[in-house]
N, C-alpha and C. Protein backbone atom coordinates (compact mmCIF):
# COMPACT_ATOMS: atom_id res chain seq x y z
N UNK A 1 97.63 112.71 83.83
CA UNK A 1 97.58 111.52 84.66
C UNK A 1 97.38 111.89 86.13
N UNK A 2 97.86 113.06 86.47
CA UNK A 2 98.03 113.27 88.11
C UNK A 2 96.45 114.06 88.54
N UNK A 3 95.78 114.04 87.63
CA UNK A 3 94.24 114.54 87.34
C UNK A 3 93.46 112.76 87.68
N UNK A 4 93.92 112.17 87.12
CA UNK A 4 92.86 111.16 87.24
C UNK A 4 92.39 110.41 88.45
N UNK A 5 91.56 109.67 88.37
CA UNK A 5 91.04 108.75 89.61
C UNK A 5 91.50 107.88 90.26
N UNK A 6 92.23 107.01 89.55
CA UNK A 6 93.45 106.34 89.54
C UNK A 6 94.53 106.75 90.48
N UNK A 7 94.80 107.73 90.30
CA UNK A 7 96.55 108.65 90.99
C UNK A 7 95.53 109.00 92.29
N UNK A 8 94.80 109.52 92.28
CA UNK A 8 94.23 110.14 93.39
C UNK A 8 93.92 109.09 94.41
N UNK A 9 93.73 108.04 94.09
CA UNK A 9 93.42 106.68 94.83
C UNK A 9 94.82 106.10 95.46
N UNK A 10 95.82 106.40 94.46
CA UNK A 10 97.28 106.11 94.98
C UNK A 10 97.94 106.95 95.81
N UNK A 11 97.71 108.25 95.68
CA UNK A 11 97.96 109.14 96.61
C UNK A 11 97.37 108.90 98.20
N UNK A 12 96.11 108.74 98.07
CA UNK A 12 94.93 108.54 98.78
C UNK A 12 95.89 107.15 100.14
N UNK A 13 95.76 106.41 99.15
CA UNK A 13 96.46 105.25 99.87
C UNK A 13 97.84 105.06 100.44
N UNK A 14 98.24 105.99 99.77
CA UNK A 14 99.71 106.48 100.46
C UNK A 14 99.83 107.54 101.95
N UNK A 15 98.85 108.21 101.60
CA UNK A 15 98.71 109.14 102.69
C UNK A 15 98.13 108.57 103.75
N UNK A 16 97.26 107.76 103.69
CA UNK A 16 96.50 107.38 104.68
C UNK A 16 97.07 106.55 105.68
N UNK A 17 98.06 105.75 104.92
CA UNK A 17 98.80 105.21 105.92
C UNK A 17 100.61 105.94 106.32
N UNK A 18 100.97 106.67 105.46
CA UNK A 18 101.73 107.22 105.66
C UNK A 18 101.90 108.69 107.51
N UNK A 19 100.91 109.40 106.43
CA UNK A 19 100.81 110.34 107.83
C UNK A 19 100.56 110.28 108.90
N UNK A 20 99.19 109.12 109.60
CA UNK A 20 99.21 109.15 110.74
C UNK A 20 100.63 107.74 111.23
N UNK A 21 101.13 107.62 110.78
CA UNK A 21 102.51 106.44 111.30
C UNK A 21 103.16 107.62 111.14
N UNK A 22 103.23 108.73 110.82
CA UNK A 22 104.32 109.74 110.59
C UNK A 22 104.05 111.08 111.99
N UNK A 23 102.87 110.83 112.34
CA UNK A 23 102.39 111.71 113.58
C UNK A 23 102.48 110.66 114.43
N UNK A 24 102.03 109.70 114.48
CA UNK A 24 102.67 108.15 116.23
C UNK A 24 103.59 108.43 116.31
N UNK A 25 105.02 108.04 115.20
CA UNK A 25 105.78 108.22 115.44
C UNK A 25 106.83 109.66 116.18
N UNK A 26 106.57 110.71 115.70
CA UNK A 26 106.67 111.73 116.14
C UNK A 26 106.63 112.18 117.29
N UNK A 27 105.18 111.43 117.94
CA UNK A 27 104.95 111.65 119.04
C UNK A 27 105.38 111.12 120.05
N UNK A 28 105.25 109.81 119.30
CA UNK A 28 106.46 108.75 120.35
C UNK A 28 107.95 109.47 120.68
N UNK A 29 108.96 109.89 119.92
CA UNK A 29 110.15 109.99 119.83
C UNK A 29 110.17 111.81 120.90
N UNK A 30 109.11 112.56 120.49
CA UNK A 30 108.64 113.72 121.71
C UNK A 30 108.30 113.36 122.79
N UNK A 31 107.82 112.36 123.01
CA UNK A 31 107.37 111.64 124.39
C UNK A 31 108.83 111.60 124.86
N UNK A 32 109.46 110.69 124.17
CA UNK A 32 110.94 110.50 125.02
C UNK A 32 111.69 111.01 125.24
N UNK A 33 111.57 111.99 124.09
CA UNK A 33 112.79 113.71 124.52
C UNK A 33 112.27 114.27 125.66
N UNK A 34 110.85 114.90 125.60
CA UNK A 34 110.79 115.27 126.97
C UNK A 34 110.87 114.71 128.09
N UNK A 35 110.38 113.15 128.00
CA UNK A 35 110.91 112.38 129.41
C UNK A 35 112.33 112.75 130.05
N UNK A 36 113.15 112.73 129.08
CA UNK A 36 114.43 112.38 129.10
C UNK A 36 114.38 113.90 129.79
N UNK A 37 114.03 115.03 129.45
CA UNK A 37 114.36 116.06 130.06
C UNK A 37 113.51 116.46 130.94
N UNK A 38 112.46 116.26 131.28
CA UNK A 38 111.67 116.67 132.42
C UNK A 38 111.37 115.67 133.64
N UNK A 39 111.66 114.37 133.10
CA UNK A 39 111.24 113.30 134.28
C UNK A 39 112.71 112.22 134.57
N UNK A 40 113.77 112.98 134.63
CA UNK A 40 115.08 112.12 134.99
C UNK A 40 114.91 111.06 136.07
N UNK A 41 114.02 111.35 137.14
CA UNK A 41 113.92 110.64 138.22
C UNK A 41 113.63 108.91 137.12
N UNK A 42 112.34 109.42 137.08
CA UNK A 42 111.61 107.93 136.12
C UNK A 42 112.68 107.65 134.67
N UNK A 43 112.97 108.56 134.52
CA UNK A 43 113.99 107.31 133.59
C UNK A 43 115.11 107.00 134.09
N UNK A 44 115.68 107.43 134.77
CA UNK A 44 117.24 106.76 135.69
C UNK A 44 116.44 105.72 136.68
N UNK A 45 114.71 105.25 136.70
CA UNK A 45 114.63 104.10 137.35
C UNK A 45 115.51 102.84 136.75
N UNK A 46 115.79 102.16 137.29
CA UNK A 46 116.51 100.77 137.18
C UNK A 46 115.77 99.34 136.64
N UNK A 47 115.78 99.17 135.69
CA UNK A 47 114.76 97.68 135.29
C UNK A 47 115.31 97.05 135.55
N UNK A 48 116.50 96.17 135.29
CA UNK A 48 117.60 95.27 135.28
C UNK A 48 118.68 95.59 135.19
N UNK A 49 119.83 95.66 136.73
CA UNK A 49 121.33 95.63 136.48
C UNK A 49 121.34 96.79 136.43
N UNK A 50 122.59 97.64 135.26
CA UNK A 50 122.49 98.72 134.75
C UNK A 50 121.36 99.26 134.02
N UNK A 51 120.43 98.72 133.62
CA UNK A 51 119.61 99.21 132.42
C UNK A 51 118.43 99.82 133.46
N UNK A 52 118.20 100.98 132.50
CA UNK A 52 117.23 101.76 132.95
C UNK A 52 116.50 101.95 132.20
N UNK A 53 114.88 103.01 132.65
CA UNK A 53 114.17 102.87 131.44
C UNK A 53 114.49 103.65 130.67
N UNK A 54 115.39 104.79 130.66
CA UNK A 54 115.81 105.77 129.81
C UNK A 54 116.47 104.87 128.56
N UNK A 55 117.74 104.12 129.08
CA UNK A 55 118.03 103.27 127.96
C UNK A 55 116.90 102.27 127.24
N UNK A 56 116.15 101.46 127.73
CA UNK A 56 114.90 100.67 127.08
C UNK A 56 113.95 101.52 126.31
N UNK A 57 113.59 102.76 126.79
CA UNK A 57 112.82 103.52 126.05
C UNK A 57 113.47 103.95 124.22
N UNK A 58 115.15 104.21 124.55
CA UNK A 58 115.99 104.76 123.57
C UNK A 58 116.24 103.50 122.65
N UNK A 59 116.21 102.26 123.13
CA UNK A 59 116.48 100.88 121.92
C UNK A 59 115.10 101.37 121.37
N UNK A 60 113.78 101.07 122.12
CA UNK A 60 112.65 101.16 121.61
C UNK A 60 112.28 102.11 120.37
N UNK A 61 113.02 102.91 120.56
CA UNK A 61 113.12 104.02 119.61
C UNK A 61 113.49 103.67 118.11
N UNK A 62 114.50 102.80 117.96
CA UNK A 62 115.36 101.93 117.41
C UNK A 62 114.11 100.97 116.77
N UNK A 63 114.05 99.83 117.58
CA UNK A 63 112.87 99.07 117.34
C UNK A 63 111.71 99.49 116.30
N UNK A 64 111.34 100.25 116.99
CA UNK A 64 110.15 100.95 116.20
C UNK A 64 110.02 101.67 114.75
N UNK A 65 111.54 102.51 114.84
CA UNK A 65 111.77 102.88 113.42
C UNK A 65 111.75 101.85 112.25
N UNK A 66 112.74 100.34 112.91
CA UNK A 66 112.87 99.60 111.59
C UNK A 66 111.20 98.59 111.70
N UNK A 67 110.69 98.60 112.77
CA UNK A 67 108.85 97.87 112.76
C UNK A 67 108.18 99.09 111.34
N UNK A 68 108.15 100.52 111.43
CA UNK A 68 107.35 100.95 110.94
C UNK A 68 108.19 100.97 109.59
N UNK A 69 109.19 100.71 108.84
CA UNK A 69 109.88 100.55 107.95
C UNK A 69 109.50 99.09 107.14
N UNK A 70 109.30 97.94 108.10
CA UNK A 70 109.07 96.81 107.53
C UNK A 70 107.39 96.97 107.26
N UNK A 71 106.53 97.60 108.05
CA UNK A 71 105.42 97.63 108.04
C UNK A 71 105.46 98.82 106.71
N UNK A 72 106.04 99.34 106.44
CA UNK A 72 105.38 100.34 105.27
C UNK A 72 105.69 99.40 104.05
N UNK A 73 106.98 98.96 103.90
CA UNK A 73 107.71 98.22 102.99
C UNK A 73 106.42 97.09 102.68
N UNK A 74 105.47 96.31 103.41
CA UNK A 74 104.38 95.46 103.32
C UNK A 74 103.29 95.99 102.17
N UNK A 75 103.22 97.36 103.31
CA UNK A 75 101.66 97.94 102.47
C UNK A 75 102.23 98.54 101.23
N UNK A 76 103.23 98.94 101.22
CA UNK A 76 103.54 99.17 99.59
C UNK A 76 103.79 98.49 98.91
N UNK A 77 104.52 97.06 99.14
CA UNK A 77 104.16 96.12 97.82
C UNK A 77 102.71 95.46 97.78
N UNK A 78 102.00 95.64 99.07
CA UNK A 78 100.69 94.65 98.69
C UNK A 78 99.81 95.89 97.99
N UNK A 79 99.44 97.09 98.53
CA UNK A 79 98.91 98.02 97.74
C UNK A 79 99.13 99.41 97.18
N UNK A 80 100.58 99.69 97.31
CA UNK A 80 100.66 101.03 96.41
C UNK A 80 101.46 100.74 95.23
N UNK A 81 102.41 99.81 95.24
CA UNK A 81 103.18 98.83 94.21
C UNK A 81 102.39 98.50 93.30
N UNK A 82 101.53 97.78 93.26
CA UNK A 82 100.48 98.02 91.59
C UNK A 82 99.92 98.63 91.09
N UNK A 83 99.13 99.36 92.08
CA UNK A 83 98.87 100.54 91.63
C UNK A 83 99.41 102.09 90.76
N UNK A 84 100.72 101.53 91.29
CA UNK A 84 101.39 102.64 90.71
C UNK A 84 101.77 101.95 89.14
N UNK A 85 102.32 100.49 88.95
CA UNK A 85 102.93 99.87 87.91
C UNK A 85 101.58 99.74 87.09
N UNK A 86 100.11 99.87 87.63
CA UNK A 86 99.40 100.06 86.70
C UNK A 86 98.77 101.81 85.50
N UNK A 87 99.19 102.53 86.74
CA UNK A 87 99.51 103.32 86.05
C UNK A 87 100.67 103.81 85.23
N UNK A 88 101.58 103.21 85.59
CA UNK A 88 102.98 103.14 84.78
C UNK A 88 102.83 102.77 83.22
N UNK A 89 102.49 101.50 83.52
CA UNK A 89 101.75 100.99 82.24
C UNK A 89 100.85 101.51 81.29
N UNK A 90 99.93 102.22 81.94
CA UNK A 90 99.38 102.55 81.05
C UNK A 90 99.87 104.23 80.18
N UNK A 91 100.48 104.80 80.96
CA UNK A 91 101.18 106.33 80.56
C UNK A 91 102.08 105.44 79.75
N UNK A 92 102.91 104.83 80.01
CA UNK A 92 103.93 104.11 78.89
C UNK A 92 103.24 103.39 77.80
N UNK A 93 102.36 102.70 77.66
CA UNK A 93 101.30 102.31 76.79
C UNK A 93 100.73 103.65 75.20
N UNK A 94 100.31 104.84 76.37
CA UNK A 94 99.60 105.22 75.61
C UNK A 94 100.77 106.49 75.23
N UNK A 95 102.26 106.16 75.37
CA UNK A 95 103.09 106.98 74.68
C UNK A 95 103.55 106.53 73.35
């Protein structure tokens, strides 16, 4: 099964959206470590009150994890979710 055209298409579709949201993200969360350590000035700027952008950047961080969580959770029931239950089906079928 892990030979066929089928799986390779599911793989295919998994990866494609998987890895590069897995390198943004990455890069995003390196962006902010090094801010945080090389540019203190600009993140101890002040947006509102106490809040700075060091803190807004660090919710964002937050934010983003559960955005790209709901956004994967989408594309896998609209297209890796049948795909896979159709191959499910059919390996269970032809056992």
């Amino acid at each position: 099964m892990q030979q066929s055209a089928e799986f390779g298409e599911l793989r295919r579709a998994h990866r494609s959206f998987a890895f590069p949201l897995t390198i943004a993200f990455a890069a995003w969360y390196l962006l902010y470590v090094l801010l945080s350590n090389y540019a203190g000035d600009f993140m101890g700027t002040k947006v509102a009150g106490n809040i700075n952008v060091a803190l807004v950047l660090g919710l964002a961080q937050f934010v983003t994890t559960f955005l790209i969580a709901w956004w994967y959770a989408r594309h896998a029931a609209a297209k890796l979710d049948p795909r896979a239950e159709a191959i499910k089906s059919r390996m269970e079928g032809g056992a």
